[in-house]
N, C-alpha and C. Protein backbone atom coordinates (compact mmCIF):
# COMPACT_ATOMS: atom_id res chain seq x y z
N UNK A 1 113.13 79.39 9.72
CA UNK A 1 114.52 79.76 9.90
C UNK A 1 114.58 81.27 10.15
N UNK A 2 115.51 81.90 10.96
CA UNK A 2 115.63 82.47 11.58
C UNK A 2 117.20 83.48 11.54
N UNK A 3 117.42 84.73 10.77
CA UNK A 3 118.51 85.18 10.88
C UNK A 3 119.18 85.86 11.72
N UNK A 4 119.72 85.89 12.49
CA UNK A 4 120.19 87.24 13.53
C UNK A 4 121.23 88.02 13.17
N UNK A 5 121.46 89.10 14.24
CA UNK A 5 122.65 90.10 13.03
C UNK A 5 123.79 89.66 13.28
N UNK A 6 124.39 88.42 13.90
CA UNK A 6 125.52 87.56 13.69
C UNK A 6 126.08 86.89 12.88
N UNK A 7 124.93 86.46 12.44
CA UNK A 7 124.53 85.43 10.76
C UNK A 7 124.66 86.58 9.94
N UNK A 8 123.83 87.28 10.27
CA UNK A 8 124.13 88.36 9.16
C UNK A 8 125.87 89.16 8.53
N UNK A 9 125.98 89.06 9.74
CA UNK A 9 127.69 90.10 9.78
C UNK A 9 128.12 88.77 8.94
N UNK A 10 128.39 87.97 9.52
CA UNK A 10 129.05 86.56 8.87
C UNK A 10 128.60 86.27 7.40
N UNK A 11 127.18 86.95 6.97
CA UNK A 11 126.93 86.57 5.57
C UNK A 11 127.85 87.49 4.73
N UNK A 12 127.54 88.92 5.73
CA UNK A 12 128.02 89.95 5.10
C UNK A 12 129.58 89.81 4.47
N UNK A 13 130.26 89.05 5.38
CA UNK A 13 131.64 89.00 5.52
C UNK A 13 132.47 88.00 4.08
N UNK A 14 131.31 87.07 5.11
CA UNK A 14 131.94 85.68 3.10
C UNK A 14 131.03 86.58 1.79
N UNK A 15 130.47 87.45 2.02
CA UNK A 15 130.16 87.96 0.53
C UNK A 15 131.47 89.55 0.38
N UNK A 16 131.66 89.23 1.11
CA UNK A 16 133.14 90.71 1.60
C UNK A 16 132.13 91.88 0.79
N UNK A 17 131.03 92.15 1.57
CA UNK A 17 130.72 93.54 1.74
C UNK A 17 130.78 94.24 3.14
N UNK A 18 130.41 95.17 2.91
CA UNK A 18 131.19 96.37 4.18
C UNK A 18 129.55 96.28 5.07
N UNK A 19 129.57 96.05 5.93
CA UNK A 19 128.10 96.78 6.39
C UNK A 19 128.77 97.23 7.90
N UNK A 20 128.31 98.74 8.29
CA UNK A 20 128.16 99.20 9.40
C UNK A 20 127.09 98.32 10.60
N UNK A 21 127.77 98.39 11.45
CA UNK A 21 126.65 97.51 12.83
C UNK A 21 125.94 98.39 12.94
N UNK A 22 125.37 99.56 12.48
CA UNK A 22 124.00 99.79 12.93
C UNK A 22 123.61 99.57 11.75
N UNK A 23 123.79 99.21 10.64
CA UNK A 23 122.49 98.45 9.55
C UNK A 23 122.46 97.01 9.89
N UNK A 24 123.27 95.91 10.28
CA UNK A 24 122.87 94.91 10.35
C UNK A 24 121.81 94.35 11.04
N UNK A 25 121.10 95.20 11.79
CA UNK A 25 120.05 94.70 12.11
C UNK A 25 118.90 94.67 11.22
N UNK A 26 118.88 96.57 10.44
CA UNK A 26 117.90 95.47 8.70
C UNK A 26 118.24 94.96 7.80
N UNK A 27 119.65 94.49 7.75
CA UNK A 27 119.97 93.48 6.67
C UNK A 27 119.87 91.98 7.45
N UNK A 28 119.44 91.49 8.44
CA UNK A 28 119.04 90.79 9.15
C UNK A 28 117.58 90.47 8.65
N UNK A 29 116.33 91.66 9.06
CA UNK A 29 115.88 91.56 8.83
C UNK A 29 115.03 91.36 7.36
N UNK A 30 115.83 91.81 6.38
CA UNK A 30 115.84 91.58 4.99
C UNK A 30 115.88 90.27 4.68
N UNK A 31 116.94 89.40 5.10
CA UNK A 31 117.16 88.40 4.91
C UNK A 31 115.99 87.13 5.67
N UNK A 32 115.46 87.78 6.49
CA UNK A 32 114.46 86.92 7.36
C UNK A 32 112.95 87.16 6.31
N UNK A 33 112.70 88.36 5.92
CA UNK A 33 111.62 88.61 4.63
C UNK A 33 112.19 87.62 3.42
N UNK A 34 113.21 87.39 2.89
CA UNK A 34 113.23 87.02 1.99
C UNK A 34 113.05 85.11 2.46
N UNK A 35 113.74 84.86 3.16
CA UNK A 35 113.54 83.17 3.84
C UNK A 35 112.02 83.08 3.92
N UNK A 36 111.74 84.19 4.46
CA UNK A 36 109.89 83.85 4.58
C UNK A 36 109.48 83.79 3.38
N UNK A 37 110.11 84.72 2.42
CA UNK A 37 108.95 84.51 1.07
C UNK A 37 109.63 82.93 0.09
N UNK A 38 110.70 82.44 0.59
CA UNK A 38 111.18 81.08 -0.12
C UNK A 38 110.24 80.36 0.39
N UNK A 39 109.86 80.15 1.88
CA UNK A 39 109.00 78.99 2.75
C UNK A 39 107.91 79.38 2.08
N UNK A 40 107.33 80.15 1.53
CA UNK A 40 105.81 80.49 1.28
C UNK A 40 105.90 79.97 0.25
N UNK A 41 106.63 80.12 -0.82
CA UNK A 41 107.40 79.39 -2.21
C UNK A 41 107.31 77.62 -2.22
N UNK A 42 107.86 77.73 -1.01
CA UNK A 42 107.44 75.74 -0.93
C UNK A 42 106.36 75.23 -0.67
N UNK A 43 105.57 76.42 -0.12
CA UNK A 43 103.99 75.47 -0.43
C UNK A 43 103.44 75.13 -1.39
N UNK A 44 103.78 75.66 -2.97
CA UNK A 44 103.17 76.03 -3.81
C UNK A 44 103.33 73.88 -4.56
N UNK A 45 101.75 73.95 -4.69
CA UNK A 45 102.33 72.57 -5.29
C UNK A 45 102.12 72.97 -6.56
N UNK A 46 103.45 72.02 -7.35
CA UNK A 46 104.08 72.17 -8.42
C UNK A 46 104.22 70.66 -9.44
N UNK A 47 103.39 69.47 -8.93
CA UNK A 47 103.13 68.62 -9.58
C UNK A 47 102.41 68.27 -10.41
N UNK A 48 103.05 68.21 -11.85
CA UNK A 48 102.31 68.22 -12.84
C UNK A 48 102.68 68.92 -13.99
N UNK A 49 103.75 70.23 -13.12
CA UNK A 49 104.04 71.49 -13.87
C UNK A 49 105.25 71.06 -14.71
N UNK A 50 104.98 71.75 -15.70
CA UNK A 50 106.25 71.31 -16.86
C UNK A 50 106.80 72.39 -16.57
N UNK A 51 108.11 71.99 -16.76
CA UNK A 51 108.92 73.33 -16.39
C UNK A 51 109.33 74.32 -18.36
N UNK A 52 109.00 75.54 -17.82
CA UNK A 52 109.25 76.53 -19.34
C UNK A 52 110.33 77.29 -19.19
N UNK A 53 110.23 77.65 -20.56
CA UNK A 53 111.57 79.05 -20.96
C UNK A 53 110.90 80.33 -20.48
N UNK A 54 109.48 80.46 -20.55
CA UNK A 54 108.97 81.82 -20.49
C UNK A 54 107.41 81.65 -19.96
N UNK A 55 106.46 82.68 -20.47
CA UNK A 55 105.19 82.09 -19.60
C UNK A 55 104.63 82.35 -20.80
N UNK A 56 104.86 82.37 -22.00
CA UNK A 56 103.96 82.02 -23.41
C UNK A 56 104.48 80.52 -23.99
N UNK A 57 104.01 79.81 -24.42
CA UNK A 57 104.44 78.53 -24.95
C UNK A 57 105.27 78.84 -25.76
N UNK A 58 106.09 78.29 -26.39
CA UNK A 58 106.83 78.89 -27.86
C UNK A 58 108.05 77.39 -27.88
N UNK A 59 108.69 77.47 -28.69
CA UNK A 59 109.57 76.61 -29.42
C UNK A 59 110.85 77.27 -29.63
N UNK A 60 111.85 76.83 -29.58
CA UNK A 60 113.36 77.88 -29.84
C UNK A 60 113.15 77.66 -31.26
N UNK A 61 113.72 78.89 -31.94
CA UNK A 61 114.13 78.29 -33.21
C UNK A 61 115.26 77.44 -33.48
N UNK A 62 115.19 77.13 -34.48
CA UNK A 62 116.57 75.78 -34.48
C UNK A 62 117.03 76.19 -36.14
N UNK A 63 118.03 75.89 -36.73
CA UNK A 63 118.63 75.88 -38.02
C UNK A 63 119.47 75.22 -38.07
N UNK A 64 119.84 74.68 -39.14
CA UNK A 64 120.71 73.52 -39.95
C UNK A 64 121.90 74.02 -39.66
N UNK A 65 122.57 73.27 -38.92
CA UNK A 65 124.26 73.17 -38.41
C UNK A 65 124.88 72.67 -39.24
N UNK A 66 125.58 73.88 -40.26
CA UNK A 66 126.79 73.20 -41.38
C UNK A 66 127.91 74.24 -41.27
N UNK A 67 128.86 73.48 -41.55
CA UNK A 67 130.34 74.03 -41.40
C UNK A 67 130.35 74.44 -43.26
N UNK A 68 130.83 75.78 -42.87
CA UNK A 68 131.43 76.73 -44.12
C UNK A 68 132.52 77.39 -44.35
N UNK A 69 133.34 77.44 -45.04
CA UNK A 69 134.30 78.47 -45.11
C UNK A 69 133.67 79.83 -44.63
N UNK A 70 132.89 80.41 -44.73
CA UNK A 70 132.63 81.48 -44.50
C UNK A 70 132.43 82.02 -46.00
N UNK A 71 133.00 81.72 -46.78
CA UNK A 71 132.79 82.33 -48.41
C UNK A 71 133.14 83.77 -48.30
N UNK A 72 133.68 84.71 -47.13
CA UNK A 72 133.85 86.06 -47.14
C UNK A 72 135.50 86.42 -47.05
N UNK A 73 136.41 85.54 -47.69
CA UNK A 73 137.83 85.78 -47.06
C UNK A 73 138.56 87.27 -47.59
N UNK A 74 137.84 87.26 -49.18
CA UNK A 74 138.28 88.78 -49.92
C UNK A 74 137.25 90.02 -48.57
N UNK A 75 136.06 89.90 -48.44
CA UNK A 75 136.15 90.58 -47.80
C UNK A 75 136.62 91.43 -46.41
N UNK A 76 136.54 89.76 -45.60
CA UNK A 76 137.10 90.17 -44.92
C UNK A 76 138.79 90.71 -44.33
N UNK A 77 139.88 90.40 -45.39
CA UNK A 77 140.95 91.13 -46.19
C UNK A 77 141.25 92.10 -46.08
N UNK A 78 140.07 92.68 -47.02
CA UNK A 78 139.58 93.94 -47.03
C UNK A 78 140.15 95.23 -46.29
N UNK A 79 139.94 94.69 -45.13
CA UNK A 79 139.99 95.20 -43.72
C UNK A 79 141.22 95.44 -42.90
N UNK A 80 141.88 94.12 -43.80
CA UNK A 80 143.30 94.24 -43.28
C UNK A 80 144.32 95.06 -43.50
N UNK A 81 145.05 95.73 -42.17
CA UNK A 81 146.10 96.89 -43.27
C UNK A 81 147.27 96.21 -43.71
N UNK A 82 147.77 94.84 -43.31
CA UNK A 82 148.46 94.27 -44.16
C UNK A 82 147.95 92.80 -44.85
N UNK A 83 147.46 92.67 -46.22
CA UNK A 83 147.38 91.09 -45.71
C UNK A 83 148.21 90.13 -47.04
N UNK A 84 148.64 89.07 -46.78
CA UNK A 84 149.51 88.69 -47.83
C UNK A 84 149.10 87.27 -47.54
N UNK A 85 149.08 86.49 -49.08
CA UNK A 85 148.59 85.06 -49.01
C UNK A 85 147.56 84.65 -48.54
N UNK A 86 146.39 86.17 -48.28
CA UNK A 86 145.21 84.63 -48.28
C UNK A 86 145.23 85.24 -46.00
N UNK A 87 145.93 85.48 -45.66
CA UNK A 87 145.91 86.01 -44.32
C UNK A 87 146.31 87.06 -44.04
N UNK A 88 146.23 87.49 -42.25
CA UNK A 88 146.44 88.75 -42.31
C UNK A 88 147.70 89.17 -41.68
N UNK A 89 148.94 89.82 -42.15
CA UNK A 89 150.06 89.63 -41.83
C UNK A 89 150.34 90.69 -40.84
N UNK A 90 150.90 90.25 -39.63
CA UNK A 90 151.16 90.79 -38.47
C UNK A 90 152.47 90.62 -38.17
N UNK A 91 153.14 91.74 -37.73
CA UNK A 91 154.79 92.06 -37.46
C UNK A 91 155.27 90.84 -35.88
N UNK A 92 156.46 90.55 -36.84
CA UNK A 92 156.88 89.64 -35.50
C UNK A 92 157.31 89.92 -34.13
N UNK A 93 156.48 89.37 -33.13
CA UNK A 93 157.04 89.79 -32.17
C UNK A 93 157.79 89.18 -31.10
N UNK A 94 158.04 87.60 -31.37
CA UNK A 94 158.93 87.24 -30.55
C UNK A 94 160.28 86.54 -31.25
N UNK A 95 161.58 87.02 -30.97
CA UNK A 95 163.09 86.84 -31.46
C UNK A 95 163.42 85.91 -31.15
């Protein structure tokens, strides 16, 4: 595949960047380096390959999913410059 600086202006355009016509001819060619290095990409056989998170083996960590109050409500209070009942009291704003 093959880009020209028509394709190009037109890429340029649905991505609404600005390019001057005298660069589109190496953003043309940019785009023709990068297509070449995808096709070179598809030769690569890949059967067999497990697909990873990273290129060291590893495991996510995982932890026990439980619902808590939080146990921090005085502290977080605390913090509040008004708070009354247990929440944090905020001035009314619609009449």
């Amino acid at each position: 595949m093959s880009i020209d600086t028509e394709t190009a202006a037109r890429v340029a355009k649905l991505a609404r960047i600005k390019v001057e016509d005298e660069a589109l001819e190496g953003l043309a060619q940019d785009f023709n380096t990068i297509l070449g290095f995808i096709e070179q990409l598809q030769e690569v056989d890949v059967e067999g390959v497990e697909p990873m998170t990273g290129v060291t083996p590893m495991r996510l960590k995982r932890r026990q999913d439980g619902v808590t109050d939080g146990g921090m409500q005085d502290k977080v209070l605390s913090n509040a410059p008004d708070a009354r009942e247990g929440f944090f009291a905020v001035p009314k704003v619609v009449e």
